[in-house]
PDB file of N, CA and C in Angstrom:
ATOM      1  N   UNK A   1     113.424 100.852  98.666  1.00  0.00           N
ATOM      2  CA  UNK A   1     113.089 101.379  99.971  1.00  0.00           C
ATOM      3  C   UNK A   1     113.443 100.334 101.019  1.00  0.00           C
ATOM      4  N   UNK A   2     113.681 100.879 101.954  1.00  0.00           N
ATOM      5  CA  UNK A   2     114.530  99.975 102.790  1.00  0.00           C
ATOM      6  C   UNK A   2     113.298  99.756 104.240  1.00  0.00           C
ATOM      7  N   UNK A   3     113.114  98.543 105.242  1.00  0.00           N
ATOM      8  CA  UNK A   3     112.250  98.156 106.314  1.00  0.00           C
ATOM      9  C   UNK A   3     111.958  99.502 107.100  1.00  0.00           C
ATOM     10  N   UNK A   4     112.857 100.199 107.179  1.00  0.00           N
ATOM     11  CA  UNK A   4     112.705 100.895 108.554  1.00  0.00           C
ATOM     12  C   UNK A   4     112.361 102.428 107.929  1.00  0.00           C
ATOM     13  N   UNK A   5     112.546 102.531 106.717  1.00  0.00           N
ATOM     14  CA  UNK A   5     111.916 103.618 105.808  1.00  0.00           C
ATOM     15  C   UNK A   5     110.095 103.482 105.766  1.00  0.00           C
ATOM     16  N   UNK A   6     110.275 102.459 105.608  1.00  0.00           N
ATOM     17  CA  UNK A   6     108.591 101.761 105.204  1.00  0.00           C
ATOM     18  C   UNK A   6     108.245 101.663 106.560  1.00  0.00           C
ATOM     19  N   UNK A   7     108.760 100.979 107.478  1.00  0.00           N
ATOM     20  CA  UNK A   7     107.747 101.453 108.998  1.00  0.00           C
ATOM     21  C   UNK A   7     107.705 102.313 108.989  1.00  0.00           C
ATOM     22  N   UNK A   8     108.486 103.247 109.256  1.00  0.00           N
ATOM     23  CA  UNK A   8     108.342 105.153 109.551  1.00  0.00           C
ATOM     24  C   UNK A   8     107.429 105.247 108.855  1.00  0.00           C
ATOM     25  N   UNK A   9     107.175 105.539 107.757  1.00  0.00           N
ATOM     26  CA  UNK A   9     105.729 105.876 106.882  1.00  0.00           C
ATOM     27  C   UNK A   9     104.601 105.016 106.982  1.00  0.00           C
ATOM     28  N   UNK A  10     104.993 104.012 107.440  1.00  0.00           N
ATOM     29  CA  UNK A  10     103.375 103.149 108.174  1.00  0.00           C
ATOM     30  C   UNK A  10     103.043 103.632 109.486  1.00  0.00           C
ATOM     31  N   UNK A  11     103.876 103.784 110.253  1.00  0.00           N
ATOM     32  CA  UNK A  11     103.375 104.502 111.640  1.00  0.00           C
ATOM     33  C   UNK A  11     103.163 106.045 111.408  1.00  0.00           C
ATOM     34  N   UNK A  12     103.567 107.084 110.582  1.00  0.00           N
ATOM     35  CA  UNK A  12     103.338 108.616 109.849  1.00  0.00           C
ATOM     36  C   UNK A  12     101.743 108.540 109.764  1.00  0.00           C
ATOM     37  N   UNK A  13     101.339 107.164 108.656  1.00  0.00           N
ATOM     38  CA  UNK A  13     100.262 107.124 108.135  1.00  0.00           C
ATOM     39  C   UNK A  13      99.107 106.904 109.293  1.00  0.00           C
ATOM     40  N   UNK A  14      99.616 105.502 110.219  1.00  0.00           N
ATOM     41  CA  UNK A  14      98.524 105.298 111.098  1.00  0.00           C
ATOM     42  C   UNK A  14      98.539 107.084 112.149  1.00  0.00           C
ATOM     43  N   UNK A  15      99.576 107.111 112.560  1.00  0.00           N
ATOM     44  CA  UNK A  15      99.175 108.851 113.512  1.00  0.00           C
ATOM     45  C   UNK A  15      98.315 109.504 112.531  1.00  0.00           C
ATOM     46  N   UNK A  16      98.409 109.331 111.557  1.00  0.00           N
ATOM     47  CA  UNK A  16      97.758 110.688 110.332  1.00  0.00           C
ATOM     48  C   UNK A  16      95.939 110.166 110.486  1.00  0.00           C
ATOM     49  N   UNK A  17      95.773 108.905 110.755  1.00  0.00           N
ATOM     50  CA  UNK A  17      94.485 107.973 110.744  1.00  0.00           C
ATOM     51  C   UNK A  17      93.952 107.943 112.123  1.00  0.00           C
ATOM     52  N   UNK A  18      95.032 108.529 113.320  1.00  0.00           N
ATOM     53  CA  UNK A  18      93.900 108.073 114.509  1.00  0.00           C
ATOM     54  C   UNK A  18      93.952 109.571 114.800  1.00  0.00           C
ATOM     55  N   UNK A  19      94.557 111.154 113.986  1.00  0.00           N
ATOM     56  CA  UNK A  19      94.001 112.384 114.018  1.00  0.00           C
ATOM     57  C   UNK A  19      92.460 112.352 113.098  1.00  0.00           C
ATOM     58  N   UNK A  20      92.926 111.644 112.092  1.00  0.00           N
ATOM     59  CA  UNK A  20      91.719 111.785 111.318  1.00  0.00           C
ATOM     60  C   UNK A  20      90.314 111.463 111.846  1.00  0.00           C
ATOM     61  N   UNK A  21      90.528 109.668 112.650  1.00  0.00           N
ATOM     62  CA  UNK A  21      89.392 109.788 113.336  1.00  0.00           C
ATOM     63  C   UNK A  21      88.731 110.114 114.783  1.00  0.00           C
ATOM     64  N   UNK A  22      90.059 111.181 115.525  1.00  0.00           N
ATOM     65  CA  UNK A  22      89.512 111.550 116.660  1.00  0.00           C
ATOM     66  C   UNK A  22      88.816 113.039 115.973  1.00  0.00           C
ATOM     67  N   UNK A  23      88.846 113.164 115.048  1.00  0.00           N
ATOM     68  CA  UNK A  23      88.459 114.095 114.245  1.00  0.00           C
ATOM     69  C   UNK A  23      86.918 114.179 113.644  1.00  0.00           C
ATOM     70  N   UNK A  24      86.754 112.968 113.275  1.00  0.00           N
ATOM     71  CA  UNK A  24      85.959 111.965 112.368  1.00  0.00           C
ATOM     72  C   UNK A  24      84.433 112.070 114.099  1.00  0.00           C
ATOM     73  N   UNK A  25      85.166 111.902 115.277  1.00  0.00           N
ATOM     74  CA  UNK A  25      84.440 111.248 116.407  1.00  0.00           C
ATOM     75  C   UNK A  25      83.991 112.472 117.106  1.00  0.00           C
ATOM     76  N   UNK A  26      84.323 113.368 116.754  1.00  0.00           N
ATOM     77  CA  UNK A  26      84.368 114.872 117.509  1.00  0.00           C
ATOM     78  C   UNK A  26      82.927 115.456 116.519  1.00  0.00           C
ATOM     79  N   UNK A  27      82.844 115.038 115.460  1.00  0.00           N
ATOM     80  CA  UNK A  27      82.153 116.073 114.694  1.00  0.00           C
ATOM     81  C   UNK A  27      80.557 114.849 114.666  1.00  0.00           C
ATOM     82  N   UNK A  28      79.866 115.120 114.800  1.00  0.00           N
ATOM     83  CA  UNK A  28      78.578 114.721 114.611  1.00  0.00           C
ATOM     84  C   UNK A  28      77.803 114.303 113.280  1.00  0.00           C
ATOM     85  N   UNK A  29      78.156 115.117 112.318  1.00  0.00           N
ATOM     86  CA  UNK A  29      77.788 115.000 111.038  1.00  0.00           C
ATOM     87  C   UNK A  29      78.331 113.480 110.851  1.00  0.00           C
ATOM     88  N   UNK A  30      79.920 113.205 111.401  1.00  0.00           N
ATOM     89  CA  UNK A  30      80.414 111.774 110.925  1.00  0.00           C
ATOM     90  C   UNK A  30      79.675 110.735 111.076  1.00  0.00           C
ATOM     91  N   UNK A  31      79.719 110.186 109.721  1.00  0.00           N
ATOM     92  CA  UNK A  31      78.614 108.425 109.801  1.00  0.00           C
ATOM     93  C   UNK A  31      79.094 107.293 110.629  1.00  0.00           C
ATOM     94  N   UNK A  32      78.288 106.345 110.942  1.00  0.00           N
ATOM     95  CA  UNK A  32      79.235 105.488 111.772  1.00  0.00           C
ATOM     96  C   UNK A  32      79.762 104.324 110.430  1.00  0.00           C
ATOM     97  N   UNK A  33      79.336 104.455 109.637  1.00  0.00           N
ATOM     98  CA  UNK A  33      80.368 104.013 108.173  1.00  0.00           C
ATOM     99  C   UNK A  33      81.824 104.433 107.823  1.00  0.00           C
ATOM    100  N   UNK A  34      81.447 105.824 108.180  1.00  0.00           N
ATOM    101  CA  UNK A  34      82.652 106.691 108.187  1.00  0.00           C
ATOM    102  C   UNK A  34      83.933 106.769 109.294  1.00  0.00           C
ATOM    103  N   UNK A  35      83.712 106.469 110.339  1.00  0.00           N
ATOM    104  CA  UNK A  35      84.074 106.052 111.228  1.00  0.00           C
ATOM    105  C   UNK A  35      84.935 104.535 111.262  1.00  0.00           C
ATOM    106  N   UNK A  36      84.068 103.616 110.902  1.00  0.00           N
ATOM    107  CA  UNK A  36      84.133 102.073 110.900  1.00  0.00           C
ATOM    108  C   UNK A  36      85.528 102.104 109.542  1.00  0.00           C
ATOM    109  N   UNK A  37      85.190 102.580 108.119  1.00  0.00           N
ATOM    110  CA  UNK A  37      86.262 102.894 107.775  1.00  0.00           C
ATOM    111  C   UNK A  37      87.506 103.233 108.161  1.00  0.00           C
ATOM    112  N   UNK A  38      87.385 104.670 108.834  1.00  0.00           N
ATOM    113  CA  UNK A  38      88.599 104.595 109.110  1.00  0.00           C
ATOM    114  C   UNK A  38      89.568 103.827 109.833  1.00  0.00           C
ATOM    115  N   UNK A  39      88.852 102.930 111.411  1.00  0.00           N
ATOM    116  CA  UNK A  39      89.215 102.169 112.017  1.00  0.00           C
ATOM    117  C   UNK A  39      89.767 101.084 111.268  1.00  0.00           C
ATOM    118  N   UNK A  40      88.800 100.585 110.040  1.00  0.00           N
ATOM    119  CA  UNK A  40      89.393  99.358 109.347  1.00  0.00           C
ATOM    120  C   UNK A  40      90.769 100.177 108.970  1.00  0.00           C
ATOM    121  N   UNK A  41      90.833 101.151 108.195  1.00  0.00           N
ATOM    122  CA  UNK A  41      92.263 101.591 107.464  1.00  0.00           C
ATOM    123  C   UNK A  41      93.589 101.550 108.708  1.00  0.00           C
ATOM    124  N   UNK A  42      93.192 101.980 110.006  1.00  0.00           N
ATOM    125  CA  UNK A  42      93.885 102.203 111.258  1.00  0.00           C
ATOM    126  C   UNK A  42      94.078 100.473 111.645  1.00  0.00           C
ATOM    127  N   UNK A  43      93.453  99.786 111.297  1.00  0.00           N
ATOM    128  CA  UNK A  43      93.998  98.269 111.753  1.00  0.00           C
ATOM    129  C   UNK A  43      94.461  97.586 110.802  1.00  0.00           C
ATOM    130  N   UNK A  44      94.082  97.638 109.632  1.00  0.00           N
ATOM    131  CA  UNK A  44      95.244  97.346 108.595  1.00  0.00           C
ATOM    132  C   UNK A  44      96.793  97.698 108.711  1.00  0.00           C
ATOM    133  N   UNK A  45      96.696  99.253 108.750  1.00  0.00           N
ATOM    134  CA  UNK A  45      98.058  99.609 109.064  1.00  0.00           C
ATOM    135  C   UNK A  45      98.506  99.314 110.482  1.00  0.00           C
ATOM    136  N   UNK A  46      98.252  98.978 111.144  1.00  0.00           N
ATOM    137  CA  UNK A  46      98.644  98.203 112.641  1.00  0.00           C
ATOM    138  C   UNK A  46      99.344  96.693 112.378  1.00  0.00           C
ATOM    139  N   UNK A  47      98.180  96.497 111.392  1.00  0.00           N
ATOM    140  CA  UNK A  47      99.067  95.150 111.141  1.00  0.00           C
ATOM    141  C   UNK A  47     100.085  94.780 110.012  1.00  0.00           C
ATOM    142  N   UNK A  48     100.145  95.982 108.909  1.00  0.00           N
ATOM    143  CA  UNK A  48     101.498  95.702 108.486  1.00  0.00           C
ATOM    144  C   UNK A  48     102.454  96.165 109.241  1.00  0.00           C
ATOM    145  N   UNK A  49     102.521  96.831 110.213  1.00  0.00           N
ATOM    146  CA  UNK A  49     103.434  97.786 111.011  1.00  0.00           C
ATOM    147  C   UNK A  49     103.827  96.493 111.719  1.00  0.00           C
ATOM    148  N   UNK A  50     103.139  95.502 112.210  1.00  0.00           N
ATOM    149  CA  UNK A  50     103.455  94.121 113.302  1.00  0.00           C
ATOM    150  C   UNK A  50     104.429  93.290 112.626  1.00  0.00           C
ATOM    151  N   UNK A  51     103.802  93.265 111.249  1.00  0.00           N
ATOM    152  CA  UNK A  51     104.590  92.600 110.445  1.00  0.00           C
ATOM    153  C   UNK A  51     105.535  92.785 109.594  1.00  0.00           C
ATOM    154  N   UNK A  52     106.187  93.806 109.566  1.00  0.00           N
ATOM    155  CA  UNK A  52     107.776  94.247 108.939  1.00  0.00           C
ATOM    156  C   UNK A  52     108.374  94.499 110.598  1.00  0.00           C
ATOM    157  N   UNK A  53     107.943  94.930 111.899  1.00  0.00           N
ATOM    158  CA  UNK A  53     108.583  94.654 113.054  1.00  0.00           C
ATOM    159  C   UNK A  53     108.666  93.264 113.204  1.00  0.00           C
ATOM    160  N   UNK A  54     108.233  92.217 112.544  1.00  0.00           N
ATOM    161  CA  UNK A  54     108.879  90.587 113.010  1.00  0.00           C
ATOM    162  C   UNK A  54     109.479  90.563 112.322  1.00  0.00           C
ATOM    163  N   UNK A  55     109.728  90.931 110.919  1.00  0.00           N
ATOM    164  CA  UNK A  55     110.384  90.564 110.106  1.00  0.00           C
ATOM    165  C   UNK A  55     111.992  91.563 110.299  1.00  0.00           C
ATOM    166  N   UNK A  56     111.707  92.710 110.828  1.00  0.00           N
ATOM    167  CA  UNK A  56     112.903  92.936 110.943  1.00  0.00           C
ATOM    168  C   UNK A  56     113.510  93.702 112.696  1.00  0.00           C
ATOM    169  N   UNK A  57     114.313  92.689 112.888  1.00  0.00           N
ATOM    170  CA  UNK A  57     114.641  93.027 114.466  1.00  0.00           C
ATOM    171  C   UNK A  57     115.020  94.604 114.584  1.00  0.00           C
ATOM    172  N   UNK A  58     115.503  95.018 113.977  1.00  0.00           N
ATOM    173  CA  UNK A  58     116.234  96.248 114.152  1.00  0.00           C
ATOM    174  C   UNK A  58     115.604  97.281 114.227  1.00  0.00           C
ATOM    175  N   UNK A  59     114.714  96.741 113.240  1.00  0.00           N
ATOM    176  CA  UNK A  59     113.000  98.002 113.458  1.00  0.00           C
ATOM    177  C   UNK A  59     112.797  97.791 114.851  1.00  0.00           C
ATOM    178  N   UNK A  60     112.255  96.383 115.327  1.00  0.00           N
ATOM    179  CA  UNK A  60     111.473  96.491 116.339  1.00  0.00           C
ATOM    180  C   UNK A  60     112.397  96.825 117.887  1.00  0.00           C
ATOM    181  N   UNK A  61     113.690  97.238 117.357  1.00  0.00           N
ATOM    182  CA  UNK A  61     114.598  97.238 118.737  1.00  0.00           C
ATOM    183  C   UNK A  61     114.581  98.605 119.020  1.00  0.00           C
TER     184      UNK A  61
END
């Protein structure tokens, strides 16, 4: 798999994570565990997304 294959599906994933938790924030039943999760999963993937864009210019151009 090639850099710019693997960003595309890291940024797919994070959009798929900040529907999930405007989703997650809308509904009341959601825990604030549940919540806090997802944010952690949404900043993880933020930061491999930072880091295959340094590593590869062409992504980040």
């Amino acid at each position: 798999m090639n850099p710019t294959s693997s960003l595309s599906e890291l940024i797919e994933q994070h959009h798929a994570l900040e529907a999930e938790l405007a989703e997650a924030m809308a509904h009341p039943a959601s825990s604030d565990a549940e919540i806090a999760a997802i944010k952690r999963k949404k900043l993880k993937l933020k930061d491999e997304i930072e880091a295959l864009k340094a590593h590869s210019p062409k992504a980040a151009a």
